[in-house]
PDB file of N, CA and C in Angstrom:
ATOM      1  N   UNK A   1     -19.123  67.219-116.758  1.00  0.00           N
ATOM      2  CA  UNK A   1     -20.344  67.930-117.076  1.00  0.00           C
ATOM      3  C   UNK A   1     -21.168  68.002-115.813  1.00  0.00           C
ATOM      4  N   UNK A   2     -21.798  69.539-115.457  1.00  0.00           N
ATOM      5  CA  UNK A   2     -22.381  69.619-114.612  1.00  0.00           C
ATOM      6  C   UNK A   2     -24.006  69.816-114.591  1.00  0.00           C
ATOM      7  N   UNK A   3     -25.388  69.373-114.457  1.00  0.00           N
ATOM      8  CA  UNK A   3     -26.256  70.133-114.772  1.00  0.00           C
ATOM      9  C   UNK A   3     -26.765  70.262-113.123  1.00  0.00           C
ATOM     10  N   UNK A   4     -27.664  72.355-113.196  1.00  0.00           N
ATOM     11  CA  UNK A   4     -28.019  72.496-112.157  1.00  0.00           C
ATOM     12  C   UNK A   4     -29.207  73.157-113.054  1.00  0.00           C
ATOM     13  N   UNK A   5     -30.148  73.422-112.161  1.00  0.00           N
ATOM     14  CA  UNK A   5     -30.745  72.015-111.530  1.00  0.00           C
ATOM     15  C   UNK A   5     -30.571  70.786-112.213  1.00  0.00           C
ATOM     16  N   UNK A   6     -30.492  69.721-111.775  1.00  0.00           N
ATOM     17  CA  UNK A   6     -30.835  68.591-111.882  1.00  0.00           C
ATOM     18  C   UNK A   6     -32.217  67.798-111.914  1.00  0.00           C
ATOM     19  N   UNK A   7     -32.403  66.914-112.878  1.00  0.00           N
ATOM     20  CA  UNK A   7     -33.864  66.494-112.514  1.00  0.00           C
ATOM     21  C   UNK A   7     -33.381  64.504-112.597  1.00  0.00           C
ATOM     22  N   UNK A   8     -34.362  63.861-111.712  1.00  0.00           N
ATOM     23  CA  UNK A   8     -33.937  62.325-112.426  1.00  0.00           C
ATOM     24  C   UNK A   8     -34.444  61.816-113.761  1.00  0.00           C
ATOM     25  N   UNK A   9     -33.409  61.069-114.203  1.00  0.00           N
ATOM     26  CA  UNK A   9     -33.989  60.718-115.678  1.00  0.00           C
ATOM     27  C   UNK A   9     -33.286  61.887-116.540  1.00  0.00           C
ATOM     28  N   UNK A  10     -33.010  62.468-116.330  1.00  0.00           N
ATOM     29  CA  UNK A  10     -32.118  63.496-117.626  1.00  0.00           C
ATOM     30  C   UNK A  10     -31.077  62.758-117.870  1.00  0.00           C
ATOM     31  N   UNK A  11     -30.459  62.938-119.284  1.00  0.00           N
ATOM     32  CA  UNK A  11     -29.429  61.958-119.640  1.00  0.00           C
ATOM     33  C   UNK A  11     -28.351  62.886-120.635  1.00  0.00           C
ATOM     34  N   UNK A  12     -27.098  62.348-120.428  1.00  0.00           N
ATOM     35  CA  UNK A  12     -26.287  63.242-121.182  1.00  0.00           C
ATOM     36  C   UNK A  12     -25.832  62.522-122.080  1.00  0.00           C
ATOM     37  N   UNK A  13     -25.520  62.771-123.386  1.00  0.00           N
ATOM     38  CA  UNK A  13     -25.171  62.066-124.519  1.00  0.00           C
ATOM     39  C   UNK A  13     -24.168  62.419-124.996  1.00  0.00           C
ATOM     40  N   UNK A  14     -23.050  61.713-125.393  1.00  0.00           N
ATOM     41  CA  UNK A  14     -21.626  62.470-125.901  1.00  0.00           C
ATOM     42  C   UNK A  14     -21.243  61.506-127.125  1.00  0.00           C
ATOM     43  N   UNK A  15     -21.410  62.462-128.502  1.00  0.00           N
ATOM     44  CA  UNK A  15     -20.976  61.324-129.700  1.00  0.00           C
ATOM     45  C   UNK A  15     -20.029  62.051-129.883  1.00  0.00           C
ATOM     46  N   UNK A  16     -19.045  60.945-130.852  1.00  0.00           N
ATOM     47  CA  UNK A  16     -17.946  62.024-131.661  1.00  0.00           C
ATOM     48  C   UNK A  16     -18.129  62.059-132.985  1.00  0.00           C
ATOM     49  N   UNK A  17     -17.592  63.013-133.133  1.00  0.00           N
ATOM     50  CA  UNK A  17     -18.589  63.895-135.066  1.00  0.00           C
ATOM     51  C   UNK A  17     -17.552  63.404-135.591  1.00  0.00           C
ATOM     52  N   UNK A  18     -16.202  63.200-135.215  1.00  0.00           N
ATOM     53  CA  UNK A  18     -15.221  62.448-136.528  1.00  0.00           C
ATOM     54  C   UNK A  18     -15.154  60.789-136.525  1.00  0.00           C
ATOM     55  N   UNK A  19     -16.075  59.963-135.785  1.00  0.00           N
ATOM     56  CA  UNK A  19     -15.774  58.554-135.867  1.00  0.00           C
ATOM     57  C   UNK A  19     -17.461  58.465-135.380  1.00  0.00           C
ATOM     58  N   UNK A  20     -17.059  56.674-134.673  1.00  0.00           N
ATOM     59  CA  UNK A  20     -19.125  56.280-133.969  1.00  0.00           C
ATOM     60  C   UNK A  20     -19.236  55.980-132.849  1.00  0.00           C
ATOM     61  N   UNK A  21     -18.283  56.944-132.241  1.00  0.00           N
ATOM     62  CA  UNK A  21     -18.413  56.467-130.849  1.00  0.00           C
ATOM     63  C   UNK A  21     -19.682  57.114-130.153  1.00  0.00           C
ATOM     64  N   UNK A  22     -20.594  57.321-128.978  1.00  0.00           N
ATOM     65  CA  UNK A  22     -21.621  57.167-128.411  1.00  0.00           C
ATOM     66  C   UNK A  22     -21.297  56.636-127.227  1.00  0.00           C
ATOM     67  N   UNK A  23     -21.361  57.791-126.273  1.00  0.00           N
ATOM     68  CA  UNK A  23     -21.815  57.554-124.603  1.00  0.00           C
ATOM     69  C   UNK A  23     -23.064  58.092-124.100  1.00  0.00           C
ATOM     70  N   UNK A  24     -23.793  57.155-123.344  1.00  0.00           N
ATOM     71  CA  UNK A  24     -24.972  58.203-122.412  1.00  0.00           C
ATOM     72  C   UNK A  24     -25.133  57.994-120.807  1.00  0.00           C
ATOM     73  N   UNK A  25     -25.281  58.880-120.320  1.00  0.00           N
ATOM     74  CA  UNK A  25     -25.330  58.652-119.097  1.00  0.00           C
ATOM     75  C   UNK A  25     -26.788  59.283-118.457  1.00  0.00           C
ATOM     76  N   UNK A  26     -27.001  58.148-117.548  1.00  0.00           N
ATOM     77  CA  UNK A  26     -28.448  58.579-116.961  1.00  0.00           C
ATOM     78  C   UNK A  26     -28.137  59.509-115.607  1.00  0.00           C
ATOM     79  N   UNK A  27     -28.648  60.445-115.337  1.00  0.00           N
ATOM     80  CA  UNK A  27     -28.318  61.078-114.280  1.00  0.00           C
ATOM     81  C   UNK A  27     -29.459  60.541-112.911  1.00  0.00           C
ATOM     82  N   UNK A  28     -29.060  59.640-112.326  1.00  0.00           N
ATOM     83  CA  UNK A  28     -30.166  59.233-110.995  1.00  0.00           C
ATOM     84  C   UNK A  28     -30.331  59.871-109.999  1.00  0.00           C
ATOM     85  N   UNK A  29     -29.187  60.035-109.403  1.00  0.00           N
ATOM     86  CA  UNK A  29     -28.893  60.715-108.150  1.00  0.00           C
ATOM     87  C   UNK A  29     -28.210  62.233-107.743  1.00  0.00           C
ATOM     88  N   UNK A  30     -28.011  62.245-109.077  1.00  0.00           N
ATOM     89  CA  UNK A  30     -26.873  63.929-109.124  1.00  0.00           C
ATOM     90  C   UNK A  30     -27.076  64.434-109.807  1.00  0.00           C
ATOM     91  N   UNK A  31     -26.343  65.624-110.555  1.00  0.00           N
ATOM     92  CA  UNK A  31     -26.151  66.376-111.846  1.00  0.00           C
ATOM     93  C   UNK A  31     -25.021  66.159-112.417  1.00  0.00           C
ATOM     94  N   UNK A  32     -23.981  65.348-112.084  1.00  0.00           N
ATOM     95  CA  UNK A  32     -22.828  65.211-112.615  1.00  0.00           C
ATOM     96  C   UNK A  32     -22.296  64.336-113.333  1.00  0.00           C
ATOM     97  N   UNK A  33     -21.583  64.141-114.257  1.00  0.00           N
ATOM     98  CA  UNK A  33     -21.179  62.865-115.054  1.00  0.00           C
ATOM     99  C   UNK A  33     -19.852  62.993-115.999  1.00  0.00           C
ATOM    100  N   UNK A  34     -18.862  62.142-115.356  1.00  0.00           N
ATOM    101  CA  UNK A  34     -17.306  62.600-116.241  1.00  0.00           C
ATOM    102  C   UNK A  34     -17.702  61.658-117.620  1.00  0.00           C
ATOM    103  N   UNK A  35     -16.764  62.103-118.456  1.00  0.00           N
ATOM    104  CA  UNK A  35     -16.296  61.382-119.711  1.00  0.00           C
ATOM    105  C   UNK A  35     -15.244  61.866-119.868  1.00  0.00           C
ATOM    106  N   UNK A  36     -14.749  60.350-120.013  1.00  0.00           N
ATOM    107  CA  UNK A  36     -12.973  60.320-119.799  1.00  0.00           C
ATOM    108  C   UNK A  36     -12.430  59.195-120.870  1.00  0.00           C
ATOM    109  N   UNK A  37     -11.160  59.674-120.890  1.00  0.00           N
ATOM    110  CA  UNK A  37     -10.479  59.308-121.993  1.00  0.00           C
ATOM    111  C   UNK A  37     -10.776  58.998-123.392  1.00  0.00           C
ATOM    112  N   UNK A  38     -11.261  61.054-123.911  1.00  0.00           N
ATOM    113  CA  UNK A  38     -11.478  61.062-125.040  1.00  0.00           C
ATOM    114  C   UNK A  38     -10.455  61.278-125.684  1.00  0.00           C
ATOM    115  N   UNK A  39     -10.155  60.789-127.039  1.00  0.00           N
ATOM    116  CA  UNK A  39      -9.382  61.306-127.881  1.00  0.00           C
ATOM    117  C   UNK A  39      -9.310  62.658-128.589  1.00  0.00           C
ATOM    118  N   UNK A  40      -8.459  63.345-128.746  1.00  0.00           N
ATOM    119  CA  UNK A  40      -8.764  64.833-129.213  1.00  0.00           C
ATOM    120  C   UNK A  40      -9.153  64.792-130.481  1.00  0.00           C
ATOM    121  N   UNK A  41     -10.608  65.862-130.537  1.00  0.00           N
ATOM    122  CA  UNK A  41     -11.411  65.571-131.912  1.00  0.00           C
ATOM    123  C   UNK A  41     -12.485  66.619-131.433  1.00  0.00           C
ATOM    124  N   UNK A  42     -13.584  66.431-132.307  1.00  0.00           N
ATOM    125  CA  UNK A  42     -14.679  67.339-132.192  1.00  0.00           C
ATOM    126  C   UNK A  42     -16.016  65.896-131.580  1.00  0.00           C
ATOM    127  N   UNK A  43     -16.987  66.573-130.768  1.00  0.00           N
ATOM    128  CA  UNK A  43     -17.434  65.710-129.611  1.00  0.00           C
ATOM    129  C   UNK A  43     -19.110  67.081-130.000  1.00  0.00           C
ATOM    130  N   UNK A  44     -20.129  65.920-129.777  1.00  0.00           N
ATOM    131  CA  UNK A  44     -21.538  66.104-129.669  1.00  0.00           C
ATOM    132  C   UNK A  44     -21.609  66.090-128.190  1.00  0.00           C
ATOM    133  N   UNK A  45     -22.528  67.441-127.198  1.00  0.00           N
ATOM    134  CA  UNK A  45     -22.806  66.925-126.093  1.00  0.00           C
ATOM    135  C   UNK A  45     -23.996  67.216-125.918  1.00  0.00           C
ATOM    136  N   UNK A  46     -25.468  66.373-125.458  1.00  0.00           N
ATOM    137  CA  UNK A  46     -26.636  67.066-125.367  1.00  0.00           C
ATOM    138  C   UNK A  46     -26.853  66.848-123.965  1.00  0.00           C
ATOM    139  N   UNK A  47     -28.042  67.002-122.974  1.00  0.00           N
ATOM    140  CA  UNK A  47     -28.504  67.124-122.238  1.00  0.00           C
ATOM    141  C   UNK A  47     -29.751  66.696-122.753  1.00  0.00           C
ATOM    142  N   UNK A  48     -30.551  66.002-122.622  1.00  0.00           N
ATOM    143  CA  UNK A  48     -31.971  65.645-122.804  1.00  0.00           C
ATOM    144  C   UNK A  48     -32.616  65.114-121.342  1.00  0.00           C
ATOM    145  N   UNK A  49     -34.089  66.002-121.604  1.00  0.00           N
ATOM    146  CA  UNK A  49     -35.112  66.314-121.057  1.00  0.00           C
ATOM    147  C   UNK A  49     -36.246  66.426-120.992  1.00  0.00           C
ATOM    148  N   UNK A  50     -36.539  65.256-120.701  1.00  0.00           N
ATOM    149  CA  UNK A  50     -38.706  65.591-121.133  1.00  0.00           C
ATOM    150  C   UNK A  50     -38.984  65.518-122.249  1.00  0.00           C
ATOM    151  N   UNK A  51     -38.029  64.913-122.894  1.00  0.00           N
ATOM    152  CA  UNK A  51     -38.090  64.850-124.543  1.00  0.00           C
ATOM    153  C   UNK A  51     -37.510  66.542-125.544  1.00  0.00           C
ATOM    154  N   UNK A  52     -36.782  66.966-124.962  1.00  0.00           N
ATOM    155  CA  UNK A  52     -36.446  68.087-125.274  1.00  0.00           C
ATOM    156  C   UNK A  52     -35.039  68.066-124.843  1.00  0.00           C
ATOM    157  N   UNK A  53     -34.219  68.060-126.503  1.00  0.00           N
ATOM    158  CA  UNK A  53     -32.330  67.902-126.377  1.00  0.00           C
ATOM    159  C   UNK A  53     -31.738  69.219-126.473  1.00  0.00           C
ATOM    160  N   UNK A  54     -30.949  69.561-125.855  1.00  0.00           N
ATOM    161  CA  UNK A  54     -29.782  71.111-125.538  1.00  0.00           C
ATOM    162  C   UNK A  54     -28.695  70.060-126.083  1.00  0.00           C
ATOM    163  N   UNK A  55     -28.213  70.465-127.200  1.00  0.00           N
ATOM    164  CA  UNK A  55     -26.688  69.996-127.425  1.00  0.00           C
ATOM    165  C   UNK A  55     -25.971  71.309-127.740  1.00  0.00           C
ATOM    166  N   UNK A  56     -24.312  71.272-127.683  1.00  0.00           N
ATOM    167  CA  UNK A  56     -23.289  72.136-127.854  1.00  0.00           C
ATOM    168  C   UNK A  56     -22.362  71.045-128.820  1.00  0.00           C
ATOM    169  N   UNK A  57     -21.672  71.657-129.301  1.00  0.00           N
ATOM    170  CA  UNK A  57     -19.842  71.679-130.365  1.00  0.00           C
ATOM    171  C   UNK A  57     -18.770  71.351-129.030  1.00  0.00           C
ATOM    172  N   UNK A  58     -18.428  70.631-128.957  1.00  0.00           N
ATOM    173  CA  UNK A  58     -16.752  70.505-127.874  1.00  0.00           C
ATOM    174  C   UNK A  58     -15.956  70.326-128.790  1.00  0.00           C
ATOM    175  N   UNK A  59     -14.715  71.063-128.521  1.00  0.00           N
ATOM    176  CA  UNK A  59     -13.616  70.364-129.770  1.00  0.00           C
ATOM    177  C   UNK A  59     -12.475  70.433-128.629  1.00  0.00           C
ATOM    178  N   UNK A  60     -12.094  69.226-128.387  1.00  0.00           N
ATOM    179  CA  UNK A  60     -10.803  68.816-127.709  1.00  0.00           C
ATOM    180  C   UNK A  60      -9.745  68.907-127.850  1.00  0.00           C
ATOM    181  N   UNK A  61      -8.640  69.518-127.765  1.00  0.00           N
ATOM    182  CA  UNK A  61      -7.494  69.869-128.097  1.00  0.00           C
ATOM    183  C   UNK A  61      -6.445  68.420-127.511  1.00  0.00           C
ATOM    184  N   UNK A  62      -5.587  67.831-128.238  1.00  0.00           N
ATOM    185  CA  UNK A  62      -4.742  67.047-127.757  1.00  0.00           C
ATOM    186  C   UNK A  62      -4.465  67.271-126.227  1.00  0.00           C
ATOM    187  N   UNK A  63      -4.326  66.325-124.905  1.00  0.00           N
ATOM    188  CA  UNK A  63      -3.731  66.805-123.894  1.00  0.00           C
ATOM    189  C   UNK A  63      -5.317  67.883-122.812  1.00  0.00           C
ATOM    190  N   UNK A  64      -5.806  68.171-123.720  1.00  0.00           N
ATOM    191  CA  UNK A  64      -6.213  68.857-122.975  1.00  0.00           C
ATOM    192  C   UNK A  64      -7.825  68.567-122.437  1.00  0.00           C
ATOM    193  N   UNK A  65      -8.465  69.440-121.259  1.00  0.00           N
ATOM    194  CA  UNK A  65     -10.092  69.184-120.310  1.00  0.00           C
ATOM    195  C   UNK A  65     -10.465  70.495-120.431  1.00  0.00           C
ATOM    196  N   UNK A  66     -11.974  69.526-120.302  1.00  0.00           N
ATOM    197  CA  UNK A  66     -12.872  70.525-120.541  1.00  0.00           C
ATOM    198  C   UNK A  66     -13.668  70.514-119.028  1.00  0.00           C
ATOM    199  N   UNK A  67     -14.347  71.376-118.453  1.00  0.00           N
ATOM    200  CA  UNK A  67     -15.419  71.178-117.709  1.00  0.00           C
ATOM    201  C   UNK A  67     -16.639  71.923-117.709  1.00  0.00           C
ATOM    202  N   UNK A  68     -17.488  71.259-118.032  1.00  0.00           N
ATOM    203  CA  UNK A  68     -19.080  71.915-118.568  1.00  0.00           C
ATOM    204  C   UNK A  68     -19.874  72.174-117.832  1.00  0.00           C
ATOM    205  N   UNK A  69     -20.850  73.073-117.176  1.00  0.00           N
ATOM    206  CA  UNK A  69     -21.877  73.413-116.265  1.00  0.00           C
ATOM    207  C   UNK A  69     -22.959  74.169-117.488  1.00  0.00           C
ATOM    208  N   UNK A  70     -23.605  73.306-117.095  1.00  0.00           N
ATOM    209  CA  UNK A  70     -25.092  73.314-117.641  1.00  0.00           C
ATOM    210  C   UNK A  70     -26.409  73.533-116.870  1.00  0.00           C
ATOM    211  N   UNK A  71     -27.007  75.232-117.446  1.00  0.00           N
ATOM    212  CA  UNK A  71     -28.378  75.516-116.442  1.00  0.00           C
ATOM    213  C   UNK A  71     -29.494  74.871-117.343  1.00  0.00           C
ATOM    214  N   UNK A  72     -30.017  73.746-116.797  1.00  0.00           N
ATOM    215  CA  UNK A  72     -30.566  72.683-117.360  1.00  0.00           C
ATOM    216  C   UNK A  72     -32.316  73.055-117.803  1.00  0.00           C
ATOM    217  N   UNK A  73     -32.254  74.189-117.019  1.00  0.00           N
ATOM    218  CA  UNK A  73     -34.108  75.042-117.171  1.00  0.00           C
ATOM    219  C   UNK A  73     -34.040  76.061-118.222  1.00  0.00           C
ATOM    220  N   UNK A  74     -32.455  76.846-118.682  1.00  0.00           N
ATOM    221  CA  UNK A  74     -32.646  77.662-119.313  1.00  0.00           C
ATOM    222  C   UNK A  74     -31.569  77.660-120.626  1.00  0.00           C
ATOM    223  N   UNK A  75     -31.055  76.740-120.573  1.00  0.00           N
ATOM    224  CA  UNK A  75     -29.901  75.892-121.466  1.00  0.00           C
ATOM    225  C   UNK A  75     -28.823  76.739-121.726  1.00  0.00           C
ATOM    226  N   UNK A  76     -28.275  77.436-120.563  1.00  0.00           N
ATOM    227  CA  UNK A  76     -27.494  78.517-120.505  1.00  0.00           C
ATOM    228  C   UNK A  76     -26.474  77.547-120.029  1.00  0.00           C
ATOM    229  N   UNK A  77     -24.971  77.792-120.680  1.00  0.00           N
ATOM    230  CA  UNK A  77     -23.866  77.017-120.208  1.00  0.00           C
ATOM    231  C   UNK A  77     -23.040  77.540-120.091  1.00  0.00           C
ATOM    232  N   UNK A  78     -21.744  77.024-118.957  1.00  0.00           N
ATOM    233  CA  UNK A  78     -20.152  77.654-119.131  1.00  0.00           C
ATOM    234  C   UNK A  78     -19.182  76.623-118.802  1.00  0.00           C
ATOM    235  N   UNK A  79     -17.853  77.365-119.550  1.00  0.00           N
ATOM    236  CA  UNK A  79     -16.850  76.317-119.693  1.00  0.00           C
ATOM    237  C   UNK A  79     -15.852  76.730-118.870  1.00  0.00           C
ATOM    238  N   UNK A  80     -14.911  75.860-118.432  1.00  0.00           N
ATOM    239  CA  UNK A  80     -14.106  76.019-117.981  1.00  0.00           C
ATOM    240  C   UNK A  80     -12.701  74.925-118.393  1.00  0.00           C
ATOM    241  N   UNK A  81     -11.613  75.405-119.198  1.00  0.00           N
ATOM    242  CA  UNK A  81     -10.679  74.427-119.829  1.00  0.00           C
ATOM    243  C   UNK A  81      -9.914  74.412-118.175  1.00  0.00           C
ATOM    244  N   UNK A  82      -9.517  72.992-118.144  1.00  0.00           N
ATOM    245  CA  UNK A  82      -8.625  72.421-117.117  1.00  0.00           C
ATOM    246  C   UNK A  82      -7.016  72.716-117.815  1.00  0.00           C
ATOM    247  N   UNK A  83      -6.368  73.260-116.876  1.00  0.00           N
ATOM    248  CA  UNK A  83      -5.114  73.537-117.163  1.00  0.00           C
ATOM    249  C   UNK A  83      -3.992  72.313-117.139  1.00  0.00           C
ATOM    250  N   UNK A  84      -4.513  71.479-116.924  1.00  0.00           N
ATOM    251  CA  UNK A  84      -3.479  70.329-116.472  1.00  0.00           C
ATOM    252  C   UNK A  84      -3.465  69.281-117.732  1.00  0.00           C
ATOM    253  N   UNK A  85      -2.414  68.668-118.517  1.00  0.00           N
ATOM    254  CA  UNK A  85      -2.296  67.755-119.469  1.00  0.00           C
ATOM    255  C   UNK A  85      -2.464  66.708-118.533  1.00  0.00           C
ATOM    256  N   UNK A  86      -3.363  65.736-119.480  1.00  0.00           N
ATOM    257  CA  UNK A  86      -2.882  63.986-118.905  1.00  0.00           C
ATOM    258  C   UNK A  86      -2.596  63.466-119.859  1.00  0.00           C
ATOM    259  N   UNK A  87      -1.500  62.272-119.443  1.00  0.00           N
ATOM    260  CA  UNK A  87      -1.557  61.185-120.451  1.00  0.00           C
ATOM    261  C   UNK A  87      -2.275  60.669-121.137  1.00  0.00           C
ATOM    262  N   UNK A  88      -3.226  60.258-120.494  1.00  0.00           N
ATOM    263  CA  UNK A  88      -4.328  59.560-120.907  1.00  0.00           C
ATOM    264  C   UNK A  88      -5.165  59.559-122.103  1.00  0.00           C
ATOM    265  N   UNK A  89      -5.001  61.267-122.578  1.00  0.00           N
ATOM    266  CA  UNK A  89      -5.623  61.700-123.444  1.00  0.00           C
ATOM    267  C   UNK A  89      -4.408  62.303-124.715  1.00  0.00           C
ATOM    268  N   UNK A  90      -3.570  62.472-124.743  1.00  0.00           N
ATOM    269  CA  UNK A  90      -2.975  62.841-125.454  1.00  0.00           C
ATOM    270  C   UNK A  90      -2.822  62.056-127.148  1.00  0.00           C
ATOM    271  N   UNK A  91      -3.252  60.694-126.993  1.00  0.00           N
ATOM    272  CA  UNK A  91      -3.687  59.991-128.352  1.00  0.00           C
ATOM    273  C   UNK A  91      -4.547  60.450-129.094  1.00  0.00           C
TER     274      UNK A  91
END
């Protein structure tokens, strides 16, 4: 996940809608933040800001990546699926 602009203190949140899992990440120094080794399923992602949350729907396909860029001023986003399977994720 990418956000541009970037501000400090924005945080990205990634739950999954079929179980309780919950990640967040504080963004300090960058706009960027992986999440890795999800299981394929359907996935919450927000961006929060100033008290103001942008979330999207991810749905993960077995095997397969996602990569997210997020315009963080106008909550305009794009995707880009990674062509490459990993192991890692295929559970």
């Amino acid at each position: 996940m990418c956000v541009c602009p970037w501000e400090p203190l924005d945080r990205l949140c990634l739950w999954s809608l079929e179980g309780c899992g919950y990640t967040e990440r504080l963004l300090l120094t960058g706009g960027g933040a992986c999440f890795g080794r999800l299981r394929p399923g359907s996935y919450g992602l927000a961006l929060c800001r100033r008290g103001v949350r942008r979330a999207l729907l991810v749905r993960l396909p077995p095997g397969g990546n996602v990569e997210i860029r997020l315009d963080g001023d106008r909550g305009c986003y794009a995707w880009r699926r990674d062509g490459w399977h990993y192991g890692y994720n295929l559970s």
